[in-house]
PDB file of N, CA and C in Angstrom:
ATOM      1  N   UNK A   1      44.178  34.570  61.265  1.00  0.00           N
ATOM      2  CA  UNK A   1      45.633  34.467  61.433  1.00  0.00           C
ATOM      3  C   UNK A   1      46.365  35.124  60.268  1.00  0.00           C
ATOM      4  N   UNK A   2      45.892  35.035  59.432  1.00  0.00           N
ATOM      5  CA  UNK A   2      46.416  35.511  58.256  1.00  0.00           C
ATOM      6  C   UNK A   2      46.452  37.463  57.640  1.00  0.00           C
ATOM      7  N   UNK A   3      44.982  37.671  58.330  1.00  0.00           N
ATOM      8  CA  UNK A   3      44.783  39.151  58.018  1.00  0.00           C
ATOM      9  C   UNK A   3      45.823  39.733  59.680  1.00  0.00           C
ATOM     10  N   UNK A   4      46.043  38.903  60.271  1.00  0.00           N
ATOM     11  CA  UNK A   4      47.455  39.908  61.188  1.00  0.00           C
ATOM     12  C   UNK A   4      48.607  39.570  60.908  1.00  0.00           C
ATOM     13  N   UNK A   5      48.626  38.899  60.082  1.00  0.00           N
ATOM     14  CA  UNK A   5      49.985  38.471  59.473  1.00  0.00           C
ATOM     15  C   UNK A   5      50.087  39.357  58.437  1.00  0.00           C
ATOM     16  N   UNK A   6      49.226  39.626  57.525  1.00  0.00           N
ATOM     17  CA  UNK A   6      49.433  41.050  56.723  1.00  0.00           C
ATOM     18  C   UNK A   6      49.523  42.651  57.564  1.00  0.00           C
ATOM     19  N   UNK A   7      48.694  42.374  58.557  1.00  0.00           N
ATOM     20  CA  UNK A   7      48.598  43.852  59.299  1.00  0.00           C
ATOM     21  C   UNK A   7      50.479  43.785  59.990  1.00  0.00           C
ATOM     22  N   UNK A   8      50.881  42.824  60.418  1.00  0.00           N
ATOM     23  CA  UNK A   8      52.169  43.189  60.643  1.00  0.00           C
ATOM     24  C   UNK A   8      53.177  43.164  59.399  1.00  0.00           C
ATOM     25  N   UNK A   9      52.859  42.656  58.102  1.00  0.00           N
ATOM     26  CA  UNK A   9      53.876  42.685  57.346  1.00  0.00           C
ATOM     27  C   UNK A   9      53.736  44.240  57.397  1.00  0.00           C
ATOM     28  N   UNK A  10      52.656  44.701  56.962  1.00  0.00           N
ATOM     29  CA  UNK A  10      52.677  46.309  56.153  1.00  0.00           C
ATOM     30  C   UNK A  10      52.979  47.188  56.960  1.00  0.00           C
ATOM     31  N   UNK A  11      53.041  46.888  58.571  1.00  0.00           N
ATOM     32  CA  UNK A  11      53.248  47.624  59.423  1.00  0.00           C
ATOM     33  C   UNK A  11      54.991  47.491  59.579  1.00  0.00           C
ATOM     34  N   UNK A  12      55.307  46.238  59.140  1.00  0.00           N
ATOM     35  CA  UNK A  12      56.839  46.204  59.400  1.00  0.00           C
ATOM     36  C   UNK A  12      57.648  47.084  58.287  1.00  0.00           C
ATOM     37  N   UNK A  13      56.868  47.530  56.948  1.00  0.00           N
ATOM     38  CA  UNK A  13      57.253  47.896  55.944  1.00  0.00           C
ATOM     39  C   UNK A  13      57.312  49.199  56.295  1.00  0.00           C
ATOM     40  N   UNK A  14      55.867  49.904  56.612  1.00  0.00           N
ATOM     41  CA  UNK A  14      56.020  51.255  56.932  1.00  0.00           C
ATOM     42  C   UNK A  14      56.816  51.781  58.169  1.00  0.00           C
ATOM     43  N   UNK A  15      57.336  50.963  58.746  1.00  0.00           N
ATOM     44  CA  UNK A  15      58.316  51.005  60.053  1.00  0.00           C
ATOM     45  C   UNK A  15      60.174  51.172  59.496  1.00  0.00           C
ATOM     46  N   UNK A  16      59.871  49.968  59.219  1.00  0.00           N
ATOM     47  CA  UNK A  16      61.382  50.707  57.899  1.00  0.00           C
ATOM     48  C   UNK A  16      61.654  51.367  57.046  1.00  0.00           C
ATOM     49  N   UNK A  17      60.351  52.180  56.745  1.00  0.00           N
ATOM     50  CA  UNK A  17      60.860  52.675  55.704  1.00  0.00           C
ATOM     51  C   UNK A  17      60.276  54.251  56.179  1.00  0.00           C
ATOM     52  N   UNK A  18      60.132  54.604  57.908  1.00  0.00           N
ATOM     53  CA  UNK A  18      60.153  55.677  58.493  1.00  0.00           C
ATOM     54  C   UNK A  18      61.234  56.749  58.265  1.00  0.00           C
ATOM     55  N   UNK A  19      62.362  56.249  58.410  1.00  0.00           N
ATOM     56  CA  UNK A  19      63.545  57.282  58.078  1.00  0.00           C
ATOM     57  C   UNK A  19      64.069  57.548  56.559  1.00  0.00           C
ATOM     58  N   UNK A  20      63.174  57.288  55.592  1.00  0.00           N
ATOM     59  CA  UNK A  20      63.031  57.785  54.222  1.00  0.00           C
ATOM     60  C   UNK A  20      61.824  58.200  54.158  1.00  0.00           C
ATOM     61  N   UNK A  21      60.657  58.321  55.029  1.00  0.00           N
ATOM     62  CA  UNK A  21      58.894  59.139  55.206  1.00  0.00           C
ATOM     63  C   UNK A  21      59.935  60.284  55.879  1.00  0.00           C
ATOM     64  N   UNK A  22      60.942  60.398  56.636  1.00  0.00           N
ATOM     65  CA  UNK A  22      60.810  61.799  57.952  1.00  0.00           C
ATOM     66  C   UNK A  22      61.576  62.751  56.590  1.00  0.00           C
ATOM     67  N   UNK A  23      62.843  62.046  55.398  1.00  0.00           N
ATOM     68  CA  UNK A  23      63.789  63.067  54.523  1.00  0.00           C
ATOM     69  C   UNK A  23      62.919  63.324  53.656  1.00  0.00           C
ATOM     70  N   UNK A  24      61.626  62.374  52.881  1.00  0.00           N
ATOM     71  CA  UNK A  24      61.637  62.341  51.520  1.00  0.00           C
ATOM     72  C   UNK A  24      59.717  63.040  52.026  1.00  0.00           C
ATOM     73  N   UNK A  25      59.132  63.097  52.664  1.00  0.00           N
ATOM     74  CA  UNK A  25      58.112  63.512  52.604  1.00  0.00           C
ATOM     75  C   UNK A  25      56.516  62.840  52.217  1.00  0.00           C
ATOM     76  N   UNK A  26      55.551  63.536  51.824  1.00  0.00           N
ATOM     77  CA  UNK A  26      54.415  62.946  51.722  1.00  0.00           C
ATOM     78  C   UNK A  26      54.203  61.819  50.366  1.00  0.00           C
ATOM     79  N   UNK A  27      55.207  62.330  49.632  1.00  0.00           N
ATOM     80  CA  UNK A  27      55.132  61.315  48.460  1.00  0.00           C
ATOM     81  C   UNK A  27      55.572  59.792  48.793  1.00  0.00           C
ATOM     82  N   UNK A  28      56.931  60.222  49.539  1.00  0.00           N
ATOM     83  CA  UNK A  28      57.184  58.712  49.849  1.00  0.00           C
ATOM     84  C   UNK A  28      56.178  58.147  50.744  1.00  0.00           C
ATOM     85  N   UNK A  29      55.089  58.532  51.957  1.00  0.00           N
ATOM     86  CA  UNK A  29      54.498  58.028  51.963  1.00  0.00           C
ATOM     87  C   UNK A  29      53.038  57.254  51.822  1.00  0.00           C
ATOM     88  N   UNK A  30      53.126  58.071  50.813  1.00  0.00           N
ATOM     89  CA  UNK A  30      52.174  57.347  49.560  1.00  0.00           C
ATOM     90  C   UNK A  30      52.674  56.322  48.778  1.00  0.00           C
ATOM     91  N   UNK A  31      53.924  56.301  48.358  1.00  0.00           N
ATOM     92  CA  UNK A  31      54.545  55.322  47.950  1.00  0.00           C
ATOM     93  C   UNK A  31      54.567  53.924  48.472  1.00  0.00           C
ATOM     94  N   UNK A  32      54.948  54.248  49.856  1.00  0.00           N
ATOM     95  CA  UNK A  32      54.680  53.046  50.541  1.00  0.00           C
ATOM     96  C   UNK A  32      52.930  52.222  50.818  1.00  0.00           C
ATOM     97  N   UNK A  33      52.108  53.230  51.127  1.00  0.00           N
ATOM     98  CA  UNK A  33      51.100  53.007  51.369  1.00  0.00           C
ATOM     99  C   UNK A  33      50.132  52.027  50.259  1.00  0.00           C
ATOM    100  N   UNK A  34      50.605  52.714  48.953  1.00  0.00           N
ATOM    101  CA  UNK A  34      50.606  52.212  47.520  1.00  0.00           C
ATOM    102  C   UNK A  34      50.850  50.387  47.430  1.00  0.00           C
ATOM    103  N   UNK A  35      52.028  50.433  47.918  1.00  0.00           N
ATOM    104  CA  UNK A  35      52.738  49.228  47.599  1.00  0.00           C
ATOM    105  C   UNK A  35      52.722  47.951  49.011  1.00  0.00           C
ATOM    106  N   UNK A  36      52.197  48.816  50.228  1.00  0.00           N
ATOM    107  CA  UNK A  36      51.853  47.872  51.168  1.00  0.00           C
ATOM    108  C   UNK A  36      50.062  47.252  50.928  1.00  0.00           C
ATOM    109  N   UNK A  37      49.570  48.268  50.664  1.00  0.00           N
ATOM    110  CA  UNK A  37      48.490  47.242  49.885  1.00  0.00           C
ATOM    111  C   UNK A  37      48.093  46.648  48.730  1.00  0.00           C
ATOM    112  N   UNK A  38      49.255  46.648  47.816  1.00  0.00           N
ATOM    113  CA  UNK A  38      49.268  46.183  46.931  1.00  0.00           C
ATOM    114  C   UNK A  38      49.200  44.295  47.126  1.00  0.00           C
ATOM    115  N   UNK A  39      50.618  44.999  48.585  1.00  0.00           N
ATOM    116  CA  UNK A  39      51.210  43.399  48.991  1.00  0.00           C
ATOM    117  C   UNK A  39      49.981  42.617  49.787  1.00  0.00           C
ATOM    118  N   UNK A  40      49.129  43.484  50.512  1.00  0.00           N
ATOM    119  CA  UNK A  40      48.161  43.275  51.505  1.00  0.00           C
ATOM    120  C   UNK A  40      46.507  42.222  50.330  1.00  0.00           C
ATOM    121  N   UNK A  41      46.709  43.000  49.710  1.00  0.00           N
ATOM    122  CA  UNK A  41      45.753  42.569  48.333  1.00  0.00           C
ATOM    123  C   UNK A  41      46.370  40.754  47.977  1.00  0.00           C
ATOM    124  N   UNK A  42      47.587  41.482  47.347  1.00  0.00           N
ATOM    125  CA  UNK A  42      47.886  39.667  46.245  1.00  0.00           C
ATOM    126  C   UNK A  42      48.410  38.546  47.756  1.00  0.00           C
ATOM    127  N   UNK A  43      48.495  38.779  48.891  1.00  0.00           N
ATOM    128  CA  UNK A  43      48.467  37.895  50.189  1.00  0.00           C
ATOM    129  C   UNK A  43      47.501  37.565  50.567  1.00  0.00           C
ATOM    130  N   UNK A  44      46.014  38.008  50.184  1.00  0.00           N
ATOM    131  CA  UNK A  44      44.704  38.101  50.381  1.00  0.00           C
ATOM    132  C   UNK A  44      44.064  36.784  49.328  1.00  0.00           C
ATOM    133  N   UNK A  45      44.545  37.564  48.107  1.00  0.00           N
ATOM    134  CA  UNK A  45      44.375  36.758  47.110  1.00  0.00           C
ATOM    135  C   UNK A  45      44.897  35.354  47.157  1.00  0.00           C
ATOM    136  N   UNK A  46      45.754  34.978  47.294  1.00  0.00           N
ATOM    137  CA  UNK A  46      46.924  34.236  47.595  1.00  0.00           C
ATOM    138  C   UNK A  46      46.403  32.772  48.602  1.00  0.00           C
ATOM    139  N   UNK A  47      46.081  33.692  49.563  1.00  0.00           N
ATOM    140  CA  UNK A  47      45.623  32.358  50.875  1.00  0.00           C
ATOM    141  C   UNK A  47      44.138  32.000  50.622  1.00  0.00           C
ATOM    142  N   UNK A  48      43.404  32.631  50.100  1.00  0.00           N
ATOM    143  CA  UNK A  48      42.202  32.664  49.590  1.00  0.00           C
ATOM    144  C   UNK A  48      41.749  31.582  48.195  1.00  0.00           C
ATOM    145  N   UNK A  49      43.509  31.870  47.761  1.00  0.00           N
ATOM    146  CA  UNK A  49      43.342  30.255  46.630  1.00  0.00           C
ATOM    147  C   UNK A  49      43.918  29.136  47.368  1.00  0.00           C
ATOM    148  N   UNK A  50      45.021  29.725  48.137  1.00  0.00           N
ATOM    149  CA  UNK A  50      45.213  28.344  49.108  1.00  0.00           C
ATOM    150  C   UNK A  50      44.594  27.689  49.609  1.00  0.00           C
ATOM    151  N   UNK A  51      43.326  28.542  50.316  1.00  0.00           N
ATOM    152  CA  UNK A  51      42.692  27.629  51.108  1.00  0.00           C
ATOM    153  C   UNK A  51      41.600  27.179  50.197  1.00  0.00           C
ATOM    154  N   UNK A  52      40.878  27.631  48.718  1.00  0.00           N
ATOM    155  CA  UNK A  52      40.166  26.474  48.286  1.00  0.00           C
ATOM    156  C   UNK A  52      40.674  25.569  47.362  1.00  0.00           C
ATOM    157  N   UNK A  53      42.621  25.655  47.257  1.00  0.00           N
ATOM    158  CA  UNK A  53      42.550  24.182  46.488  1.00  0.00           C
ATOM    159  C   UNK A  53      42.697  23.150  47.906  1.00  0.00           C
ATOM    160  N   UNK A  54      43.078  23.682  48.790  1.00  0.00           N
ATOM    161  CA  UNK A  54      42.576  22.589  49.568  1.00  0.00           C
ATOM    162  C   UNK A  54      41.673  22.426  50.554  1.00  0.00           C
TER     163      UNK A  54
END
């Protein structure tokens, strides 16, 4: 439940932030790509301590 809950955050990220990928080019989307798994990582991390303090 959780790893599609990240697959749609990062997908909702790179979805908004399409019409600054179509002006700004390949950098921006690396930028994003960068920073959606950054988020995809510490949400990983995250529920992974959640679920063994409890």
């Amino acid at each position: 439940m959780n790893t599609i809950l990240v697959f749609l955050t990062v997908g909702l990220m790179i979805f908004s932030a399409y019409p600054m990928i179509e002006s700004g080019g390949i950098t921006i989307v690396i930028l994003i790509f960068v920073l959606s798994g950054i988020v995809a990582l510490a949400t990983f991390i995250y529920t992974g301590e959640f679920k063994r303090e409890n």
